[in-house]
Structures are given as C-alpha cells and as structure tokens.
Protein backbone atom coordinates (compact mmCIF):
# COMPACT_ATOMS: atom_id res chain seq x y z
CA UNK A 1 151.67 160.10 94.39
CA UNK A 2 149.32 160.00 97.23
CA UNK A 3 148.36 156.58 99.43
CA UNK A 4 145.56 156.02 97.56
CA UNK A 5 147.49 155.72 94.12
CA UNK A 6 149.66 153.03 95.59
CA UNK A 7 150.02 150.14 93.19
CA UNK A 8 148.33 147.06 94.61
CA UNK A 9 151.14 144.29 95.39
CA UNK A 10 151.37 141.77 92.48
CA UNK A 11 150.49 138.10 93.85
CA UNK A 12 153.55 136.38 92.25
CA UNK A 13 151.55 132.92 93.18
CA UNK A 14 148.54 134.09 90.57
CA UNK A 15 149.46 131.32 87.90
CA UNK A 16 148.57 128.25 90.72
CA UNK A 17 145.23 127.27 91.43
CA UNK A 18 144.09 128.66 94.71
CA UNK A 19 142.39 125.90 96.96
CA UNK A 20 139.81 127.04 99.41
CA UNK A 21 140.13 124.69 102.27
CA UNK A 22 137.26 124.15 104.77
CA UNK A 23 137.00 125.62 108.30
CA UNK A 24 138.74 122.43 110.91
CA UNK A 25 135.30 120.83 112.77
CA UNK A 26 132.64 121.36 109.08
CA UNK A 27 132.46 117.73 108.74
CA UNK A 28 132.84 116.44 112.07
CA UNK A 29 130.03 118.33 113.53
CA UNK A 30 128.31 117.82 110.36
CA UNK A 31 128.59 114.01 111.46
CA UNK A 32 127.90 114.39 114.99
CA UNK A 33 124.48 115.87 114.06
CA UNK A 34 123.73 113.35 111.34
CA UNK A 35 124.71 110.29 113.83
CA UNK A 36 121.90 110.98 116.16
CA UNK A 37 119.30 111.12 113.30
CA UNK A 38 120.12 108.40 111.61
CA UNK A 39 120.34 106.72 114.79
CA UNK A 40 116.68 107.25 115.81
CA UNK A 41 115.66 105.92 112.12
CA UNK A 42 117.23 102.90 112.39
CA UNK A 43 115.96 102.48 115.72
CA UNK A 44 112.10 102.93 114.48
CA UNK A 45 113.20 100.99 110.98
CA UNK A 46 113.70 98.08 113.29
CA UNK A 47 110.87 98.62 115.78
CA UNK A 48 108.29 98.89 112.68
CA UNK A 49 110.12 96.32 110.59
CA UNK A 50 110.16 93.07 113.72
CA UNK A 51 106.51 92.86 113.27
CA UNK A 52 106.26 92.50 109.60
CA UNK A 53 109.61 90.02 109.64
CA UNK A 54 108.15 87.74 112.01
CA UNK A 55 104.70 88.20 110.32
CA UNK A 56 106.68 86.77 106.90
CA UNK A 57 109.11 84.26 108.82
CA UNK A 58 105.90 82.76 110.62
CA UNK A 59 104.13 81.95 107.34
CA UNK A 60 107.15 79.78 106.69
CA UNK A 61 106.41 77.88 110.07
CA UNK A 62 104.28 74.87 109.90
CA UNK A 63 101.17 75.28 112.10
CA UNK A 64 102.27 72.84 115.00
CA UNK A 65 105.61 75.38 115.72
CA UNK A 66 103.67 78.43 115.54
CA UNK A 67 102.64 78.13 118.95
CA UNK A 68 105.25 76.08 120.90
CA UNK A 69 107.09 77.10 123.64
CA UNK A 70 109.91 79.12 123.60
CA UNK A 71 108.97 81.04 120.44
CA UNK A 72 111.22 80.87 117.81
CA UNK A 73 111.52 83.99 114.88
CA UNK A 74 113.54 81.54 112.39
CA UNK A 75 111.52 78.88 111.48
CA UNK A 76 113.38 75.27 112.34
CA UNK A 77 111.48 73.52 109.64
CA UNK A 78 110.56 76.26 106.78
CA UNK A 79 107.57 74.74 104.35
CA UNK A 80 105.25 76.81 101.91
CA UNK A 81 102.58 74.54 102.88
CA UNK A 82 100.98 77.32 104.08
CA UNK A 83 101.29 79.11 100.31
CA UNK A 84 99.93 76.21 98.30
CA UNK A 85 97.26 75.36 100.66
CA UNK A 86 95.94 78.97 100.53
CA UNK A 87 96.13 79.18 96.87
CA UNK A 88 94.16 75.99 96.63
CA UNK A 89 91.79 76.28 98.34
CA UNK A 90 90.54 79.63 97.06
CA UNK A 91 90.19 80.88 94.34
CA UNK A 92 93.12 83.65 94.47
CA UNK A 93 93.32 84.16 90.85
CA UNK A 94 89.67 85.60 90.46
CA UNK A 95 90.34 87.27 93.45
CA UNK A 96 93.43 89.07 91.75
CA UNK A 97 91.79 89.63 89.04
CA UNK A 98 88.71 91.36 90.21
CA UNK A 99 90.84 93.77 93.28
CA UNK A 100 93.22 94.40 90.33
CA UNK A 101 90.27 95.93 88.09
CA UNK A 102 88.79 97.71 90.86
CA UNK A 103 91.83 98.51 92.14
CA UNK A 104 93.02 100.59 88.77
CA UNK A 105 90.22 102.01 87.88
CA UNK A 106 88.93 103.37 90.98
CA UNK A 107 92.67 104.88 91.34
CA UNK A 108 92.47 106.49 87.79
CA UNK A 109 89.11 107.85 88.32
CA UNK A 110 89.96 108.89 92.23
CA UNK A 111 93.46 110.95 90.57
CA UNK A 112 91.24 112.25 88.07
CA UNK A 113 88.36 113.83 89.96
CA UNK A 114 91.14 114.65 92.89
CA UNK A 115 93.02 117.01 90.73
CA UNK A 116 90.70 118.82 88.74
CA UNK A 117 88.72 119.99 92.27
CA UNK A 118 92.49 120.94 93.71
CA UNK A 119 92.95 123.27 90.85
CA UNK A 120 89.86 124.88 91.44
CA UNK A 121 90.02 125.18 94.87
CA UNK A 122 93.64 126.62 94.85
CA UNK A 123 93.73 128.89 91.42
CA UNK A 124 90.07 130.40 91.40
CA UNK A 125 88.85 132.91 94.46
CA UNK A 126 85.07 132.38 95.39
CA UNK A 127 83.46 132.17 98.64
CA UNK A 128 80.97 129.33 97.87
CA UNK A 129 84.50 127.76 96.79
CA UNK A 130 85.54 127.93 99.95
CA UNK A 131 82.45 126.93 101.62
CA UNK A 132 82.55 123.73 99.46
CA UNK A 133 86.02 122.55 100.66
CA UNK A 134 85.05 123.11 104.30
CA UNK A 135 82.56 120.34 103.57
CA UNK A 136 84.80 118.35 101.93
CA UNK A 137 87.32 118.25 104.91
CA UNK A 138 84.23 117.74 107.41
CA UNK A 139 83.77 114.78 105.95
CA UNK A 140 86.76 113.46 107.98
CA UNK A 141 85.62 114.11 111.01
CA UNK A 142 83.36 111.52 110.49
CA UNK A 143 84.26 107.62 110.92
CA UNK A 144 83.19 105.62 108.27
CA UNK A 145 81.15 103.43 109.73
CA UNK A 146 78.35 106.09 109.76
CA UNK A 147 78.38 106.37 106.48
CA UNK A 148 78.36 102.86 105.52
CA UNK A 149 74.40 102.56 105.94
CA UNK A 150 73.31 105.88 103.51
CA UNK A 151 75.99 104.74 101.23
CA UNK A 152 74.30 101.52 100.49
CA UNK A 153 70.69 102.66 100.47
CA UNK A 154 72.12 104.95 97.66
CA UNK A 155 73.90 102.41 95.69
CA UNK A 156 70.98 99.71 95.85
CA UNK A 157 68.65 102.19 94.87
CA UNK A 158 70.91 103.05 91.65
CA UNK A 159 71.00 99.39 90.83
CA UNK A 160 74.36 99.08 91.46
CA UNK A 161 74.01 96.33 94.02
CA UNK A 162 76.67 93.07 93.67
CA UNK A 163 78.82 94.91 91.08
CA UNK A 164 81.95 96.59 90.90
CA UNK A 165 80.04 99.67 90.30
CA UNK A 166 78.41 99.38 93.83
CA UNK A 167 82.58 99.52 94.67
CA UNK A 168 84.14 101.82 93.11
CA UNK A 169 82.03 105.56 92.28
CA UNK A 170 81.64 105.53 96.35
CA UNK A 171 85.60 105.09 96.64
CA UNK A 172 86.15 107.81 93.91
CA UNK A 173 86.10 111.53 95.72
CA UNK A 174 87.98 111.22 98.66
CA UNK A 175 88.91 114.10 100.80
CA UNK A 176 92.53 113.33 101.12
CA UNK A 177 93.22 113.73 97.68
CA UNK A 178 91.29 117.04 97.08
CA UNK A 179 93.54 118.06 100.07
CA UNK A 180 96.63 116.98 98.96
CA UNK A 181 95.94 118.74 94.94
CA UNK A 182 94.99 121.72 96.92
CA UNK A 183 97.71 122.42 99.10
CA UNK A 184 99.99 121.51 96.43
CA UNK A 185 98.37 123.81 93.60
CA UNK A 186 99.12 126.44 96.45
CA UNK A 187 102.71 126.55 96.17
CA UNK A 188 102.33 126.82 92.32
CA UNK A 189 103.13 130.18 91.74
CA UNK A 190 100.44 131.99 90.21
CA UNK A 191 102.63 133.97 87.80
CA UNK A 192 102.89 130.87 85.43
CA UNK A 193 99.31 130.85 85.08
CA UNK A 194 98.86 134.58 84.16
CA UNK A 195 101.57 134.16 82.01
CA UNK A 196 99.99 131.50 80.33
CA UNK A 197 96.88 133.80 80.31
CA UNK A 198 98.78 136.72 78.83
CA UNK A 199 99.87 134.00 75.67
CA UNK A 200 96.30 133.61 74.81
CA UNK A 201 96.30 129.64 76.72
CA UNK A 202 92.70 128.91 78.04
CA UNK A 203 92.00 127.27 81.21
CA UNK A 204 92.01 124.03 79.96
CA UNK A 205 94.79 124.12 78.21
CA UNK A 206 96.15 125.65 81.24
CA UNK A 207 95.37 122.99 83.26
CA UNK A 208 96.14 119.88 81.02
CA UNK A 209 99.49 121.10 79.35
CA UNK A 210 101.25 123.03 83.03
CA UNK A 211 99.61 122.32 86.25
CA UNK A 212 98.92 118.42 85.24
CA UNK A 213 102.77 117.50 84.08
CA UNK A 214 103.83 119.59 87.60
CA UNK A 215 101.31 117.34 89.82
CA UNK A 216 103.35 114.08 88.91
CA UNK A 217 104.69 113.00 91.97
CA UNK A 218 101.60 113.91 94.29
CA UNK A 219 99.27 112.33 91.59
CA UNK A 220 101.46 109.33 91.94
CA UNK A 221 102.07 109.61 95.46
CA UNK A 222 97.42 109.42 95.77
CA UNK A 223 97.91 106.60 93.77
CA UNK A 224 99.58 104.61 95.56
CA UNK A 225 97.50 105.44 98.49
CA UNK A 226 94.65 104.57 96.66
CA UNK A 227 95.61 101.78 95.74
CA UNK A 228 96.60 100.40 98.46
CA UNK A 229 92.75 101.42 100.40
CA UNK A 230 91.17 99.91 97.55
CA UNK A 231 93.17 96.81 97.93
CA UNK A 232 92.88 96.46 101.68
CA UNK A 233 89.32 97.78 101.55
CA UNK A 234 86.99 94.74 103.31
CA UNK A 235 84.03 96.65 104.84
CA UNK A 236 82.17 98.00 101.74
CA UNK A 237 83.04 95.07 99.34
CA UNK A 238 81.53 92.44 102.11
CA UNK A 239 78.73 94.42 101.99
CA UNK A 240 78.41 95.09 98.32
CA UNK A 241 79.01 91.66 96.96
CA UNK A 242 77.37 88.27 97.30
CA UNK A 243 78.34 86.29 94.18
CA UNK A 244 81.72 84.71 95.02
CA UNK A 245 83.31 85.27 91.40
CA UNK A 246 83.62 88.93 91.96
CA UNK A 247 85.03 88.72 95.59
CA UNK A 248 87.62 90.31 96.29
CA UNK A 249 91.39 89.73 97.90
CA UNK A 250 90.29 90.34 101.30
CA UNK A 251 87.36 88.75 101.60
CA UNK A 252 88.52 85.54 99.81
CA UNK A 253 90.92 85.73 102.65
CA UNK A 254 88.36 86.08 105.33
CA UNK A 255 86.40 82.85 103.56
CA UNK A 256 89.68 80.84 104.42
CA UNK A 257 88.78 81.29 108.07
CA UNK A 258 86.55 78.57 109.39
CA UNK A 259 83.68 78.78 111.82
CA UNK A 260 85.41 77.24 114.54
CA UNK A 261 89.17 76.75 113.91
CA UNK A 262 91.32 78.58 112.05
CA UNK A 263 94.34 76.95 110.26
CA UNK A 264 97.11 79.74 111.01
CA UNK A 265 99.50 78.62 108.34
CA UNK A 266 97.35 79.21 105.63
CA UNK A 267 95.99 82.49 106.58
CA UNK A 268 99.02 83.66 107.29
CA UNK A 269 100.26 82.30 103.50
CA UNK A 270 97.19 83.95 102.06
CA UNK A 271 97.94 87.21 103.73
CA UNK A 272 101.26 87.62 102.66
CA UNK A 273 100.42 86.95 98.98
CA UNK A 274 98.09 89.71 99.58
CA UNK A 275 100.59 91.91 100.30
CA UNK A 276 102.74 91.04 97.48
CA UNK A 277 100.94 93.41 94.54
CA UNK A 278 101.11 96.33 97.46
CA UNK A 279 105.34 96.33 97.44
CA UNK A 280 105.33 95.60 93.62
CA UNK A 281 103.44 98.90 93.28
CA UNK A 282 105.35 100.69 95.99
CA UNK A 283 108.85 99.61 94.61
CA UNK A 284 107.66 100.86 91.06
CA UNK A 285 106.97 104.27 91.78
CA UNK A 286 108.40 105.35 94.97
CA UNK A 287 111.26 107.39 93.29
CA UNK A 288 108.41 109.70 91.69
CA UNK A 289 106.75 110.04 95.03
CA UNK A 290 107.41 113.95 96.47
CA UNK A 291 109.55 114.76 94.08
CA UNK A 292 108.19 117.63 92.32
CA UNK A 293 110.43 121.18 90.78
CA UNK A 294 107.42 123.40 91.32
CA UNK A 295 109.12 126.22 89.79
CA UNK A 296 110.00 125.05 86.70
CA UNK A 297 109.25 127.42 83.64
CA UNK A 298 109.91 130.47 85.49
CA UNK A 299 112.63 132.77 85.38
CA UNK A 300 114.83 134.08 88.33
C-alpha cells in the first residue's frame, strides 16, 4: 500500500458537537469601532434635540419668565396658558381640518403622479425621455420665490383663486419625488420585468401588480415628506387664500401675531400644536421608511 492509500485517522471525538470559537479581539474591536460612531450620534442627537426641548419646555413658561435673567430650560412655574389661549383664540379646528384635507390629498396625488413618471424614466430608453428629466431636475436650481408670481397668474386665470384647488395641483409634481421613483426603479433589476413580459403581463399590469408593491417604503418615505411641506407650507397658501374659513395651520398661526406685540406664550403654544400631527405621522410610518427587498421574486 502506497502513502496515498493510507487510511485517514478516525476522529474518536466525532459523536460531540464541535464548537467553532471566535478569533480573541472579534468583539472588542468590533466595539471599539462602534463606540466612536455611536458617540458622534449622540453627540449631534443632543446638539439637534436642545433646540426643539427648550422650544417645548418654553411653551410651558408663562410669558413674564420667558425673558428673565438668568435663563432657565425647566420652567419654575409650568402653565398651558399658553395652549388654551392659542386654541381660543383661533380657530385651530378649521385650521386642522382644512391643512388635513389639503394635506392628504395633495400627498396622494403628489405619490401618484411621482411614481408613474419614475417608472418611465427608469424602465423605458428614449432620448426626449431623458431630455424631459433634465428639465425636471432644473427646476431645482431655481428658488421658489421666482416662481411664485407665474404660478399665480396661472392659477387665477384657471379660476382657481381662494380654493384649495389654487393649493394643491401646483404642490402635486415635485421634482424630488420623480427623483427619488427614478433612482429607485434603477436598482430594480430589469430581469423581473422581461420576465413578466415573457408571461404575457402588459405594462400596466406590470407596473400596478410588481414595481408598485416594491416602491412601498420610498412611496411612504415621499409621503411623509410631503406631508410635512404641505403642512408647513405658508408662502403659497397666504397668497392663495383670503376667506379665513379655509386658512390654513400656518397662517392661523401667523394671525395670532399682533401688529405691535407679540404674546410669546401663545405662539409658542400654537406652534407646538402644529407640530403635533407632523410626529403622529412620523411615528406611524417610520418603520416602512427605506426598507425595501428590491430583489424579491427573483431567483439566485
């Protein structure tokens, strides 16, 4: 019998379990590189987050200790005088009610629109296609304010002047969410949609029954950014609107302020239950935001 026929040496231990242990220093320098990270966030958590706690803990302050000397960040003498006065003396529940419906329905329609011109920009190859979302990101480059005066000549001439019409089919293509559709219909592979081809599915059914169900979290994720500029938006609603039952959040906020002296407590009251529909919305969905299996339905 030659070397090579050599029986192999029977591992007597064969019946135990074999443990595989990890190399000494994995999880310590696994730690010492998470440490600084997490560091740094906490550090920028905190920077970011001082404003907006002493924003909250000063609408708690009555409006004689906002201003006295040494500045406090705990109020001595909490009161929600500040709340109730607010929501007296405007009418904050038309002002819900209206930001709400132009809130969700500009969102819908701003998703809607957003994602059908990301498919086609991503899945289907033509030059003037091309062209056209050059335009769209140009559109950027310019502030808003320059667009504020052809926007209304365009609206008033459509009729559309002191409605929620005037509002929302301005706010509806926005060039952040034909971005966003676009980039992400890039990743898609395009081997699930000529497989879909090749099973006799036609583009809309394409579109509706794979690419729409995939979209989910950035569809959500430009929802909640809509949202929130629709909510916030003052500008274009102050310019729209004149009757005072279809105001909206911010500028019933704004009528708050008097011509000479503001009352500090209560904007700051009114502000803060302005924010409060923006976390609610934000808490809701912000496990589906980014979180997207892109390569689901295809085969390794």
């Amino acid at each position: 019998m030659t070397t090579t026929d050599m029986p192999r040496p029977v591992d007597t231990g064969s019946g135990r379990a074999v443990t595989r242990t990890r190399p000494r220093g994995t999880a310590s320098g696994g730690l010492r590189r998470a440490v600084p990270a997490t560091t740094l966030l906490w550090i920028m958590a905190c920077l970011y987050g001082l404003p907006v706690l002493w924003f909250i803990l000063s609408s708690l302050k009555p409006a004689s200790d906002l201003f006295s000397y040494p500045l406090s960040l705990v109020p001595h003498n909490p009161t929600l005088s500040g709340y109730m006065t607010a929501w007296r003396s405007a009418n904050f529940s038309q002002y819900f009610i209206n930001t709400t419906l132009v809130c969700v329905i500009t969102t819908i329609l701003t998703v809607g629109v957003s994602c059908c011109t990301g498919y086609a920009l991503a899945k289907y190859d033509n030059r003037w296609l091309k062209a056209f979302f050059i335009c769209i990101l140009a559109t950027t480059m310019l502030p808003g304010e320059v667009m504020l005066a052809p926007s209304f000549l365009v609206v008033r001439d459509l009729g559309l002047y002191n409605s929620f019409g005037g509002i929302i089919l301005p706010a509806v293509l926005t060039a952040t969410g034909c971005f966003m559709f676009r980039q992400f219909f890039l990743t898609v592979p395009d081997e699930l949609v000529e497989a879909a081809r090749i099973d006799g599915a036609r583009e809309l059914s394409i579109f509706v029954r794979i690419m729409v169900p995939l979209s989910r979290p950035i569809m959500l994720t430009l929802a909640i950014l809509s949202f929130q500029w629709r909510w916030n938006d003052y500008i274009w609603p102050l310019l729209m609107l004149n009757d005072p039952n279809k105001f909206t959040v911010q500028i019933g906020i704004q009528s708050i302020v008097g011509a000479q002296n503001i009352n500090w407590s209560v904007l700051l009251g009114a502000s803060v239950i302005s924010m409060i529909p923006l976390i609610v919305v934000f808490l809701v969905f912000q496990r589906y935001v980014m979180n997207a299996d892109i390569n689901a339905g295809l085969k390794d």
